[in-house]
N, C-alpha and C. Protein backbone atom coordinates (compact mmCIF):
# COMPACT_ATOMS: atom_id res chain seq x y z
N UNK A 1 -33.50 34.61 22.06
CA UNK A 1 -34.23 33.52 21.42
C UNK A 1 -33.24 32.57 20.76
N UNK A 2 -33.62 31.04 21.05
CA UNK A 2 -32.30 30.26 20.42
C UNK A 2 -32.47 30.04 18.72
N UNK A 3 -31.82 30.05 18.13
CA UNK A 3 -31.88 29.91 17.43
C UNK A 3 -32.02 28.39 16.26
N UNK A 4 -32.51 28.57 15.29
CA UNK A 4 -33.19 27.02 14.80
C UNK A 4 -32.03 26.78 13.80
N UNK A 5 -31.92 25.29 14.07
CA UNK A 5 -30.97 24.62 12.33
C UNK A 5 -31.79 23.95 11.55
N UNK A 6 -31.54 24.06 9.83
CA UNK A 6 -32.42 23.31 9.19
C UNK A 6 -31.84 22.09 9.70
N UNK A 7 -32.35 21.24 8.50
CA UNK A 7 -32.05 19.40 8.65
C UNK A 7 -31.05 19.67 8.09
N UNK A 8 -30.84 19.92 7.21
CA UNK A 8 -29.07 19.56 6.97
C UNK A 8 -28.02 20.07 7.83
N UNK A 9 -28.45 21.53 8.74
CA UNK A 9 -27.37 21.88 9.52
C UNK A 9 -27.45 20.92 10.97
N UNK A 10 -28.05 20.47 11.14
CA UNK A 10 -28.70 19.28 12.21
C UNK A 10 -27.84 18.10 12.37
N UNK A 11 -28.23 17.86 11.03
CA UNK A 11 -27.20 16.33 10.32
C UNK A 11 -25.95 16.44 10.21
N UNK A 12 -25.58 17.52 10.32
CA UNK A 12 -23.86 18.04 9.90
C UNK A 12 -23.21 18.34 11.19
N UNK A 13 -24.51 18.92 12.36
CA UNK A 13 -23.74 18.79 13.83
C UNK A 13 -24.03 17.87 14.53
N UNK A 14 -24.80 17.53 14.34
CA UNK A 14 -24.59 15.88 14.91
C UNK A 14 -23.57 15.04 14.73
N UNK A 15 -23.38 15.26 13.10
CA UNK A 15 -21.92 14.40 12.45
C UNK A 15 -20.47 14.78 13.42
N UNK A 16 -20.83 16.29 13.62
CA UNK A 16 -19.81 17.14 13.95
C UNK A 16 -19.07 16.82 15.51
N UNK A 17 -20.36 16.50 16.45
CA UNK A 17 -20.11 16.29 17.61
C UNK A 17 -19.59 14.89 17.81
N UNK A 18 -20.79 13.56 16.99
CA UNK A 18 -20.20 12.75 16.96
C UNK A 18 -18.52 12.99 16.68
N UNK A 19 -17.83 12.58 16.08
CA UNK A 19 -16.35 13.01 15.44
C UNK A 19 -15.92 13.59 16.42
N UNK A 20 -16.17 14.79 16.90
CA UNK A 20 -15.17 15.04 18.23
C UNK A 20 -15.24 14.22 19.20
N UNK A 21 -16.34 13.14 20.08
CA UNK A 21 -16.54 12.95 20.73
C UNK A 21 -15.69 11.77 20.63
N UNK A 22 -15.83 10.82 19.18
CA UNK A 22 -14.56 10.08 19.18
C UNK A 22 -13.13 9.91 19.26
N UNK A 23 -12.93 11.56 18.68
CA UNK A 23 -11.62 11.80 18.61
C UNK A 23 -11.16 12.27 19.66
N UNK A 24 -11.59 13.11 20.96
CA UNK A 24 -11.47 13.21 22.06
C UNK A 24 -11.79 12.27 23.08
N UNK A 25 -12.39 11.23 22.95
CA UNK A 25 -13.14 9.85 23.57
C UNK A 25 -10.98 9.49 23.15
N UNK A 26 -10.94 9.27 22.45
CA UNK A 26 -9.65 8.43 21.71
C UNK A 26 -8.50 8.60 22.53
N UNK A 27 -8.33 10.22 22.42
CA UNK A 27 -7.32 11.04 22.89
C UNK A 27 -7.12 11.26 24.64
N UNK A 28 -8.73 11.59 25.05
CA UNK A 28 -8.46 11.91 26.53
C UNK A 28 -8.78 11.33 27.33
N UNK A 29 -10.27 9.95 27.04
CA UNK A 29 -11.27 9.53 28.02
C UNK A 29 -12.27 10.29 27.66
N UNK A 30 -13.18 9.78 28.58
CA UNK A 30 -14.61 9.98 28.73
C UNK A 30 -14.83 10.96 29.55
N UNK A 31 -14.04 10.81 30.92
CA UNK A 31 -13.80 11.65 32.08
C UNK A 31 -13.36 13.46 31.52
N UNK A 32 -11.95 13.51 31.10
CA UNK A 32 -11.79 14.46 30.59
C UNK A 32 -12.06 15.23 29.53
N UNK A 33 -13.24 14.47 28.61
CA UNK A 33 -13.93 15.10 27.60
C UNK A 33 -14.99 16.22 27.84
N UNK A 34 -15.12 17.20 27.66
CA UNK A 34 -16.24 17.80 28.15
C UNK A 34 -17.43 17.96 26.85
N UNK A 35 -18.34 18.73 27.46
CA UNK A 35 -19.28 18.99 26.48
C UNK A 35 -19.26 20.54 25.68
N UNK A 36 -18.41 21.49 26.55
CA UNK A 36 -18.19 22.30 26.15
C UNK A 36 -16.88 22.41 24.78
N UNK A 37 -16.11 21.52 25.21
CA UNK A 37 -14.75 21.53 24.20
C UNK A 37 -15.61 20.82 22.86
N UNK A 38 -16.60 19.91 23.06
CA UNK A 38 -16.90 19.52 21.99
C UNK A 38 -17.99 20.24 21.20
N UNK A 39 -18.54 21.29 21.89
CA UNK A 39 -19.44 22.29 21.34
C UNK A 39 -18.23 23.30 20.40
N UNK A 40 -17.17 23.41 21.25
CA UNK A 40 -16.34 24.56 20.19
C UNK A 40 -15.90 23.73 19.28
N UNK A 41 -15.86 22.80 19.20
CA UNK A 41 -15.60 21.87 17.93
C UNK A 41 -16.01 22.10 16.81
N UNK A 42 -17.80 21.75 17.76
CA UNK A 42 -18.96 21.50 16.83
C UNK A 42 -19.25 23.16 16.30
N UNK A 43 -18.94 23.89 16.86
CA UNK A 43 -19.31 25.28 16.50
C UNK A 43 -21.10 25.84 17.15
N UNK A 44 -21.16 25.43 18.06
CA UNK A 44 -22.47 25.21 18.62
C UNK A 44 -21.89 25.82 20.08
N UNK A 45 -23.46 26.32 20.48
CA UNK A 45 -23.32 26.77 22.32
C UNK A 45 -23.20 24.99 23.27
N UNK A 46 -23.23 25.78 24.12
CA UNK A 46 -23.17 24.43 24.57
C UNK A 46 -25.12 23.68 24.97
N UNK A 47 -26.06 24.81 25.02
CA UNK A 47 -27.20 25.06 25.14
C UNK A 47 -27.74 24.12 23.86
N UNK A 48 -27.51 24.51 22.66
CA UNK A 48 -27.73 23.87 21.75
C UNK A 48 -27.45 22.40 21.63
N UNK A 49 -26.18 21.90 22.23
CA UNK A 49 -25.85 20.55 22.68
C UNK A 49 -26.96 19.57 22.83
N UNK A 50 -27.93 20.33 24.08
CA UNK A 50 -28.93 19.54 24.50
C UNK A 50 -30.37 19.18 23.26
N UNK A 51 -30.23 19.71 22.28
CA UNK A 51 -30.75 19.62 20.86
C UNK A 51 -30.77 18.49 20.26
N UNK A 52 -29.53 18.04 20.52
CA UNK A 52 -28.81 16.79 19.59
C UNK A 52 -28.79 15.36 20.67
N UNK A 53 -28.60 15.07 21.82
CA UNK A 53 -28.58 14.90 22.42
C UNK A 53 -28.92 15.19 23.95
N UNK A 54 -29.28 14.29 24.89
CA UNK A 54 -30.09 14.54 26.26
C UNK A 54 -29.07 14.47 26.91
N UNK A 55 -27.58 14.14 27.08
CA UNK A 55 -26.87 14.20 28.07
C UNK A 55 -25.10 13.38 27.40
N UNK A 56 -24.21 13.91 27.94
CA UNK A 56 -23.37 13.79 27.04
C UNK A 56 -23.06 11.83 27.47
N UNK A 57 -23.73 11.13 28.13
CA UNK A 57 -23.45 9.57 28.31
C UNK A 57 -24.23 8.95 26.89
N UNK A 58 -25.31 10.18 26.39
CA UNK A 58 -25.88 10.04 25.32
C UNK A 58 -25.18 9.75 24.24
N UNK A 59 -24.48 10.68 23.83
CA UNK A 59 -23.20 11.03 22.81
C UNK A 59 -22.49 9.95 22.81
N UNK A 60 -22.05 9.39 23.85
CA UNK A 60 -20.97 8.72 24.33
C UNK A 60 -21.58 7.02 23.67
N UNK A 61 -22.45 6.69 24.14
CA UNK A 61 -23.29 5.89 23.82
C UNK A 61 -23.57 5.22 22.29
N UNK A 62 -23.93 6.75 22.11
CA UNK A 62 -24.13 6.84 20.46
C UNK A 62 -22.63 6.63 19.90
N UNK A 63 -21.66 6.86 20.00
CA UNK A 63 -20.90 7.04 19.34
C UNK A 63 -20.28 5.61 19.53
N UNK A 64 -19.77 4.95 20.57
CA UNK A 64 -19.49 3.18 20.67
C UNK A 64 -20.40 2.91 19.84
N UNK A 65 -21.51 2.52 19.90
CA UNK A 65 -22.87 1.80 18.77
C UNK A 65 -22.40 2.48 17.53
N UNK A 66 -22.61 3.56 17.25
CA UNK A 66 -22.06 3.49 15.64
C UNK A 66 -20.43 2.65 15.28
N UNK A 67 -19.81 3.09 16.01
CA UNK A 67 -18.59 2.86 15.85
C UNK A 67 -18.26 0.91 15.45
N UNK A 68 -19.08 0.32 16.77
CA UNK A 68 -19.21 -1.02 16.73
C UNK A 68 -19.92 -1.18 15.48
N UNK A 69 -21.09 -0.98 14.80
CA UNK A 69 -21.98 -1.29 13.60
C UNK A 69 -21.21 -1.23 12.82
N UNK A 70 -20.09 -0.03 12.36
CA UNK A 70 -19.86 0.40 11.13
C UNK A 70 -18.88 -0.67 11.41
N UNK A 71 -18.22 -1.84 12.01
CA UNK A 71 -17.29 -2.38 12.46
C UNK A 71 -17.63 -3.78 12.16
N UNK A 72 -18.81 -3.91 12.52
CA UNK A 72 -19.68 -5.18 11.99
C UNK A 72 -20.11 -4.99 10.74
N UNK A 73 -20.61 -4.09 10.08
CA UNK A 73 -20.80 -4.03 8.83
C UNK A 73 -19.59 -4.57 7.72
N UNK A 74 -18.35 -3.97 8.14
CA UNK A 74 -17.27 -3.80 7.20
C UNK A 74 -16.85 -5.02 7.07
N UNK A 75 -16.77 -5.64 8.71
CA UNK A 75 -16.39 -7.14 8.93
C UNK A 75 -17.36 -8.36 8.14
N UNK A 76 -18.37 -8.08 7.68
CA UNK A 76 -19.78 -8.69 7.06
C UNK A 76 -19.30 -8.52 5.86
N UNK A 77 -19.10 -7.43 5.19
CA UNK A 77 -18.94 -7.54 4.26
C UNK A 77 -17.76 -8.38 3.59
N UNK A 78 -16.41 -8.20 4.12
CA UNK A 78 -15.10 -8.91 3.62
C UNK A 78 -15.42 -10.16 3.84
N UNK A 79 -16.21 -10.62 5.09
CA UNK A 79 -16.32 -11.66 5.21
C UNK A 79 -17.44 -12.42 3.80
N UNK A 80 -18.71 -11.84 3.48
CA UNK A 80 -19.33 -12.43 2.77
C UNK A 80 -18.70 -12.30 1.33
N UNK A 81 -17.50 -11.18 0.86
CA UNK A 81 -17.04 -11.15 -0.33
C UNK A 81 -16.14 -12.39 -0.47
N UNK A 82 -15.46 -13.00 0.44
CA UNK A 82 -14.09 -13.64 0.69
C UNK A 82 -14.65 -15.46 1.00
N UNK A 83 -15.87 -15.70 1.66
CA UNK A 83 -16.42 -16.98 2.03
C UNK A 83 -15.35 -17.51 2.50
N UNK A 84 -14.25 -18.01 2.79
CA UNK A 84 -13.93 -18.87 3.24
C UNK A 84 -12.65 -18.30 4.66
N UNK A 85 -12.52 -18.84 5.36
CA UNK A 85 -10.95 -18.66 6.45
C UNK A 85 -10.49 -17.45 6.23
N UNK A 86 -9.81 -17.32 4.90
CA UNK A 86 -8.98 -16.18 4.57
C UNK A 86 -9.62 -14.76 4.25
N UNK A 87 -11.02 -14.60 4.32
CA UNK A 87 -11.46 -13.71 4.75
C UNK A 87 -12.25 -13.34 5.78
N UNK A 88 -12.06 -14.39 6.81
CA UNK A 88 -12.01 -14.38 8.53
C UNK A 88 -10.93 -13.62 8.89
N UNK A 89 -9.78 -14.00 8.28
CA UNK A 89 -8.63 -13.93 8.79
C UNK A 89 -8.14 -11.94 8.26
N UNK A 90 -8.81 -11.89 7.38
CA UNK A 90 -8.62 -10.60 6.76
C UNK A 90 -9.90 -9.62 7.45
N UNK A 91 -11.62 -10.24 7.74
CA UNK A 91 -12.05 -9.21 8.75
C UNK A 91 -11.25 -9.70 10.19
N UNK A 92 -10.30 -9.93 10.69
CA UNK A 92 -9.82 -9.84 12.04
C UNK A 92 -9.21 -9.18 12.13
N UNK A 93 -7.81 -8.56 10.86
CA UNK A 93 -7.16 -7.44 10.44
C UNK A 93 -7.75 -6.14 10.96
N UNK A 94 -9.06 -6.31 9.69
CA UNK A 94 -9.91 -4.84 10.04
C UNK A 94 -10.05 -4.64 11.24
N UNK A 95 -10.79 -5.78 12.14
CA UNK A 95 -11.20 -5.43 13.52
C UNK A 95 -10.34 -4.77 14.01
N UNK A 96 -9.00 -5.27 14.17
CA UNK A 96 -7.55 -4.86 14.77
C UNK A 96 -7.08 -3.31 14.71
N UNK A 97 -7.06 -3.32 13.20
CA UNK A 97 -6.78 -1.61 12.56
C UNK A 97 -8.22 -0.46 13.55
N UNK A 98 -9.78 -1.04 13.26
CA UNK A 98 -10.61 -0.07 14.22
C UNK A 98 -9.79 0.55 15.55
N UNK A 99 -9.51 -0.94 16.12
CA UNK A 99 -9.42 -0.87 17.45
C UNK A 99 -8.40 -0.32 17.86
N UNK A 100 -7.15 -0.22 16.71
CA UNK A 100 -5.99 1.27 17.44
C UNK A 100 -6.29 2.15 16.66
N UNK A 101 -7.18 2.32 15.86
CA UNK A 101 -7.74 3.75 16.05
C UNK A 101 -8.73 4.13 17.05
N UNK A 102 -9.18 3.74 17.60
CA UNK A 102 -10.04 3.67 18.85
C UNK A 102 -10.13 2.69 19.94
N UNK A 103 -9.23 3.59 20.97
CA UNK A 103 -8.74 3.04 21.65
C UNK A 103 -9.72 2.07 22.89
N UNK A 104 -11.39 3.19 23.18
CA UNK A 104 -12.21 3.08 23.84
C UNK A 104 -12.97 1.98 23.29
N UNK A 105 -13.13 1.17 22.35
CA UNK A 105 -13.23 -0.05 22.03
C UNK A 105 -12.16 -0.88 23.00
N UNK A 106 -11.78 -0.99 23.29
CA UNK A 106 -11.13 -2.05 24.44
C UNK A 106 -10.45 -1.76 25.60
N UNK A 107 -11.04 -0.73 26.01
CA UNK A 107 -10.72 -0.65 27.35
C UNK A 107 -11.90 -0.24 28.54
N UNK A 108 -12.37 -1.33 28.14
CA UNK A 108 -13.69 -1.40 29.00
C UNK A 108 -13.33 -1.66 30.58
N UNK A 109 -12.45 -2.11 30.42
CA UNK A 109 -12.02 -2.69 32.00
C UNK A 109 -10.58 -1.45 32.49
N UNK A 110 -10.95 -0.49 32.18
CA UNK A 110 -10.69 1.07 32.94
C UNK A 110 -11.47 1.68 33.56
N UNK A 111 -10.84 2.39 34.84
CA UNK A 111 -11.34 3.41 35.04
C UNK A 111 -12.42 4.37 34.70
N UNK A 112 -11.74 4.85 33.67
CA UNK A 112 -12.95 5.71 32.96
C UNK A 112 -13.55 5.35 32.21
N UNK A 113 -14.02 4.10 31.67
CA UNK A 113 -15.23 3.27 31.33
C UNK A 113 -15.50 3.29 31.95
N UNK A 114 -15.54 2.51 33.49
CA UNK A 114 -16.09 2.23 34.47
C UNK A 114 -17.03 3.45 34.92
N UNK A 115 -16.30 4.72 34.80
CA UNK A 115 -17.22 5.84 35.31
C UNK A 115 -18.23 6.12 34.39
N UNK A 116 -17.95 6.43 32.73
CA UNK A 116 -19.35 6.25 32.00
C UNK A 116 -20.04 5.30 32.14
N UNK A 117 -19.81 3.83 32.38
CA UNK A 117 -20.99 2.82 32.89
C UNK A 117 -21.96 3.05 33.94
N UNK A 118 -21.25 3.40 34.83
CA UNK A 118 -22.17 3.82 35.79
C UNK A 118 -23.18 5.01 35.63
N UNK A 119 -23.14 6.02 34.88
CA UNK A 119 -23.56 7.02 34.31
C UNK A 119 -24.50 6.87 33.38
N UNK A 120 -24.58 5.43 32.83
CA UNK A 120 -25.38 5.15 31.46
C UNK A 120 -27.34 5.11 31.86
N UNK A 121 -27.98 5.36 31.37
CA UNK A 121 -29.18 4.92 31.97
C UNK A 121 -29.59 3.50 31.26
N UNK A 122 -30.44 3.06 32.04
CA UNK A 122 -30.61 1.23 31.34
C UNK A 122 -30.76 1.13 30.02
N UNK A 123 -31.47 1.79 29.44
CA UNK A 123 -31.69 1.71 27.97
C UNK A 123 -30.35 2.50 27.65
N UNK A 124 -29.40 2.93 27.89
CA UNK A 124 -28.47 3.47 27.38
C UNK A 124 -27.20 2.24 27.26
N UNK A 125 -27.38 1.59 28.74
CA UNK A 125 -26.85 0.01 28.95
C UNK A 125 -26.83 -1.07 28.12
N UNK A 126 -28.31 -1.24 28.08
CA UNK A 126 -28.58 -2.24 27.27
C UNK A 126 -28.43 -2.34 25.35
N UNK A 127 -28.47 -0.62 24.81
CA UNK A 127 -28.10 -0.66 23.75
C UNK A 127 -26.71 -0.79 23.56
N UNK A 128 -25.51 -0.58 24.78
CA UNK A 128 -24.35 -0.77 25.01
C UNK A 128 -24.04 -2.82 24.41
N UNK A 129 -25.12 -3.25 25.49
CA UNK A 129 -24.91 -4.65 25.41
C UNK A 129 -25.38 -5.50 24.35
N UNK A 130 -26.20 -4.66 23.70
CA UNK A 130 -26.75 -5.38 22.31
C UNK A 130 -25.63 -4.80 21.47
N UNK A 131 -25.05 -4.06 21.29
CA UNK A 131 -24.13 -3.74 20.24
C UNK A 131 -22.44 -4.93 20.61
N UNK A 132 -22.41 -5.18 21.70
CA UNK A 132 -21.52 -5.90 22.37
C UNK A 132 -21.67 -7.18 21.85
N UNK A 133 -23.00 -7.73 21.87
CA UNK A 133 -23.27 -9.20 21.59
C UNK A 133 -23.77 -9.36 20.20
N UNK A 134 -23.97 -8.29 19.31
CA UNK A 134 -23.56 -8.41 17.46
C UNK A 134 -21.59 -7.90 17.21
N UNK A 135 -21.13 -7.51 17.60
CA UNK A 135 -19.62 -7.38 17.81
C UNK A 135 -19.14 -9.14 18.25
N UNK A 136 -19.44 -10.01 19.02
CA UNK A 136 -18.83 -10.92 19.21
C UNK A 136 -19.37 -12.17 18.15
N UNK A 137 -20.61 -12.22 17.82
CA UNK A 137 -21.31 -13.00 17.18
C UNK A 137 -20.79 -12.97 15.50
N UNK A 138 -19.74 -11.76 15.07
CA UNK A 138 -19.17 -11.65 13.79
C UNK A 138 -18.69 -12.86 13.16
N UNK A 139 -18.20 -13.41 13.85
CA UNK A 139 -17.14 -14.55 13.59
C UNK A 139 -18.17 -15.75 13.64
N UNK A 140 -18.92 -15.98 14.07
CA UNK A 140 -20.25 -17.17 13.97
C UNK A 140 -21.05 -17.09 13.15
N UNK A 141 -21.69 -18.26 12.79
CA UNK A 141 -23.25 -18.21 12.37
C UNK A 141 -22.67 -18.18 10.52
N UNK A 142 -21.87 -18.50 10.10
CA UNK A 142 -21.08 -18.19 8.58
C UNK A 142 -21.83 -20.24 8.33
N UNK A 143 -22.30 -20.28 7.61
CA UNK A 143 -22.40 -21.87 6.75
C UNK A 143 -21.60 -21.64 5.98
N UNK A 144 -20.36 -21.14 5.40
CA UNK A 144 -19.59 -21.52 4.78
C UNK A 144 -17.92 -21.20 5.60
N UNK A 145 -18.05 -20.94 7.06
CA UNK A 145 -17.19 -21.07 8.05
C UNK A 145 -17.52 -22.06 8.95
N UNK A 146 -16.99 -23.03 9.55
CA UNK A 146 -17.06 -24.29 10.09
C UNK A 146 -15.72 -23.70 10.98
N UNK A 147 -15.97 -23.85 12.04
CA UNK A 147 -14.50 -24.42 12.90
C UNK A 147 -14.23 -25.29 13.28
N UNK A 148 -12.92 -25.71 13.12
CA UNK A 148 -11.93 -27.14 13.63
C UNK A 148 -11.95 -27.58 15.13
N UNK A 149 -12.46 -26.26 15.98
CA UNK A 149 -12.40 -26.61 17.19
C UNK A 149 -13.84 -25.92 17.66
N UNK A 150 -13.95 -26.47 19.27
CA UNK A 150 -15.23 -25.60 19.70
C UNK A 150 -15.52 -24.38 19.74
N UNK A 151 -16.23 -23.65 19.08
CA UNK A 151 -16.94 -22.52 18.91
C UNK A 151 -16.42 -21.25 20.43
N UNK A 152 -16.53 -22.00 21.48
CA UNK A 152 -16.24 -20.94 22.43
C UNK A 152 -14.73 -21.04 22.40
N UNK A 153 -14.18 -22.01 22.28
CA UNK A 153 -12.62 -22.14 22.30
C UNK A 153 -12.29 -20.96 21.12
N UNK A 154 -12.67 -21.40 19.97
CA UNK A 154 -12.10 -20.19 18.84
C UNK A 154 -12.79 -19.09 18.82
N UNK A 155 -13.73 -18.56 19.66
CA UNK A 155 -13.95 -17.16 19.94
C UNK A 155 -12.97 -16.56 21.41
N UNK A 156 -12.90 -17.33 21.97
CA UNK A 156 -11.85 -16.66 22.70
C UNK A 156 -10.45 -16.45 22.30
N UNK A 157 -10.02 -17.38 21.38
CA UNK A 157 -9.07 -16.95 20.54
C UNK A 157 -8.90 -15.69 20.08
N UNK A 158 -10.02 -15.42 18.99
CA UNK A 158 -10.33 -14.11 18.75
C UNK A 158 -10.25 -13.25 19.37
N UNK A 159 -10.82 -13.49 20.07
CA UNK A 159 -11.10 -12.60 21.07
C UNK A 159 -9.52 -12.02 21.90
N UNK A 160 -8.29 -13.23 22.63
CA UNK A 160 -7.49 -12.83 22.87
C UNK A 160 -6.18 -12.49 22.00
N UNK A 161 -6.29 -12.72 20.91
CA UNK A 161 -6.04 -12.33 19.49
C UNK A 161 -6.50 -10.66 19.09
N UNK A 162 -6.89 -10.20 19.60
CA UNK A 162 -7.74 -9.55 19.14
C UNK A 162 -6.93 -7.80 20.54
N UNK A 163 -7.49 -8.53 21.58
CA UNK A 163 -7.22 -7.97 22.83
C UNK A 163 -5.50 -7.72 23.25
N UNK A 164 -4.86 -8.27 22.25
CA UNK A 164 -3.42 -8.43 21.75
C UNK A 164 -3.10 -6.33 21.46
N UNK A 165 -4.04 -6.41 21.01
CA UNK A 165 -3.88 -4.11 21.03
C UNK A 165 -3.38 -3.70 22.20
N UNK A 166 -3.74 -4.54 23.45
CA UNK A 166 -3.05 -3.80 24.58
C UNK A 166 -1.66 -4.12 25.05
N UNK A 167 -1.04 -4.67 24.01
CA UNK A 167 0.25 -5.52 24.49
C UNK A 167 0.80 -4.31 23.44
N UNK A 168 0.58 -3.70 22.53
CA UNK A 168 1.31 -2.91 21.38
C UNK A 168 2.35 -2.55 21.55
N UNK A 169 2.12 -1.42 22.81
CA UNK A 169 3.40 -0.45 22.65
C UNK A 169 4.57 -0.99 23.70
N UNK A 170 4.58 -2.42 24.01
CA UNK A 170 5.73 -3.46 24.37
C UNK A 170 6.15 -4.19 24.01
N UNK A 171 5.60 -4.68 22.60
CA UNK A 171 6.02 -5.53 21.74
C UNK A 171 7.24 -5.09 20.72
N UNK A 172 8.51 -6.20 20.54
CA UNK A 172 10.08 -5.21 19.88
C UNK A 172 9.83 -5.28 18.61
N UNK A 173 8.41 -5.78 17.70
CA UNK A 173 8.18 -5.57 16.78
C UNK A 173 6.68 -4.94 16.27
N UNK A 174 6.71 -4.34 15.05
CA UNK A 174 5.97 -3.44 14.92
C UNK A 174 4.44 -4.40 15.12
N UNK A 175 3.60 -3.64 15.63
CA UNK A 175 2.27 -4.72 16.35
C UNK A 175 1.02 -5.11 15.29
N UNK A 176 1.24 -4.02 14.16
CA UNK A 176 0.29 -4.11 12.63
C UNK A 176 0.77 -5.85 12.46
N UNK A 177 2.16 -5.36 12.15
CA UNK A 177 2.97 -7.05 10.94
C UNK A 177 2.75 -8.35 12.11
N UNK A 178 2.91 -8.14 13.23
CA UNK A 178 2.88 -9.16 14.24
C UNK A 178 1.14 -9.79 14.68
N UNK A 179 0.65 -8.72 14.41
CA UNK A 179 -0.96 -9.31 14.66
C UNK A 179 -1.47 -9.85 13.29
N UNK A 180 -1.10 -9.43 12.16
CA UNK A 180 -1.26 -10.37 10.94
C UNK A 180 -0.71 -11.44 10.54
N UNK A 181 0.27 -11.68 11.14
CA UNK A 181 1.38 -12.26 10.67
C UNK A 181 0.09 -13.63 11.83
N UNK A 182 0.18 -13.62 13.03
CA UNK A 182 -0.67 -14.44 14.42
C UNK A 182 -2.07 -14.93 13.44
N UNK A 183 -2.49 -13.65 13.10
CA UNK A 183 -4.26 -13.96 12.56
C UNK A 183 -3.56 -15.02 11.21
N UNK A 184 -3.10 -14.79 10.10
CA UNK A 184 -2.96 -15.54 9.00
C UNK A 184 -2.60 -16.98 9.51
N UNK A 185 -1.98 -17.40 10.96
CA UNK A 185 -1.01 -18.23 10.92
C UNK A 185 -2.19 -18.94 11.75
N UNK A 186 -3.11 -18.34 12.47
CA UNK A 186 -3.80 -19.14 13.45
C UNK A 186 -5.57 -19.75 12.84
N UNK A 187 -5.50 -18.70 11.46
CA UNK A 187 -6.36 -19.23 10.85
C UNK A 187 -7.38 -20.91 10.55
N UNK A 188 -5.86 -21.01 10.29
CA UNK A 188 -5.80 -22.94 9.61
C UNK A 188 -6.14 -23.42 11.27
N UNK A 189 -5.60 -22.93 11.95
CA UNK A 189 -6.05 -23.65 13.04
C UNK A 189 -7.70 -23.73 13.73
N UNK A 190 -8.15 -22.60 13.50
CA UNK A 190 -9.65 -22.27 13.94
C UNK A 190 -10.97 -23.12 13.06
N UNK A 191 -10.10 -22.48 11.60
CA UNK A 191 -11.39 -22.88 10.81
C UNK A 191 -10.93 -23.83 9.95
N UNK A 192 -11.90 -24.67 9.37
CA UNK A 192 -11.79 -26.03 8.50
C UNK A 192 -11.63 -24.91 6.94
């Protein structure tokens, strides 16, 4: 007979799996993650897995969407504490710091993205793509941010500003001081 978790032991493996799933999402891919390594994680069968989740594209799913929210949140906030450029320029930092800690934030155009995409079911897709299109929309929509240039011009900035994580480990200087050093300097240029 399987056995039952209260709500708090529920909430704590859920937490649990999430967390491996990122930190092994980080470390190995999607591909080489299993569901079993993340059950011995979680301290759970792997039977129990299906408890918490319907399928591990589930997990996977879940865990980008939180990851992106808590990403937009943080960015919302510096941004609404700071009102002006220089705390644009300081949530672009944050964005930056997420994104080499998690690497699967931008490497959508791999391989093994490519294979969890295909794997996703539509509603698994589409909460993919709504979390995608509040992630890009961060930087817009501010009445007390105005940009100097067109709106799609300085989001692709950002954006390749941003996408600058995959240049890291070829760059002859350290890629933290060099992507702040770009965001502070390109600031004045974006926004009024």
């Amino acid at each position: 007979m399987a056995r039952s978790f209260t709500e708090r032991e529920k909430e704590n493996i859920k937490k649990s799996l999430q967390e491996a799933c990122k930190q092994s999402w980080t470390q190995y891919g999607y591909k080489k993650t299993s569901v079993d390594d993340l059950c011995r994680q979680a301290g759970i069968s792997k039977g129990a897995f299906y408890l918490f989740f319907e399928s591990k594209e589930a997990l996977f799913c879940e865990v980008l969407c939180s990851v992106q929210e808590q990403i937009c949140r943080a960015v919302s906030e510096v941004i609404e504490k700071h009102k002006d450029k220089y705390g644009a320029a300081e949530a672009l930092k944050l964005v930056y710091r997420e994104y080499d800690k998690n690497n699967f934030l931008y490497n959508s155009d791999s391989k093994d993205f490519t294979i969890l995409v295909n794997k996703l079911s539509e509603e698994q897709a589409k909460k993919i793509q709504e979390s995608n299109n509040m992630s890009r929309n961060l930087f817009l929509n501010h009445s007390y941010l105005k940009f100097k240039v067109d709106a799609d011009l300085a989001m692709s900035v950002i954006y390749s500003l941003i996408m600058n994580i995959k240049n890291k480990d070829i760059l002859p200087y350290n890629h933290m001081e060099t992507f702040d050093f770009m965001a502070d300097h390109l600031i004045d240029s974006l926004y009024e």
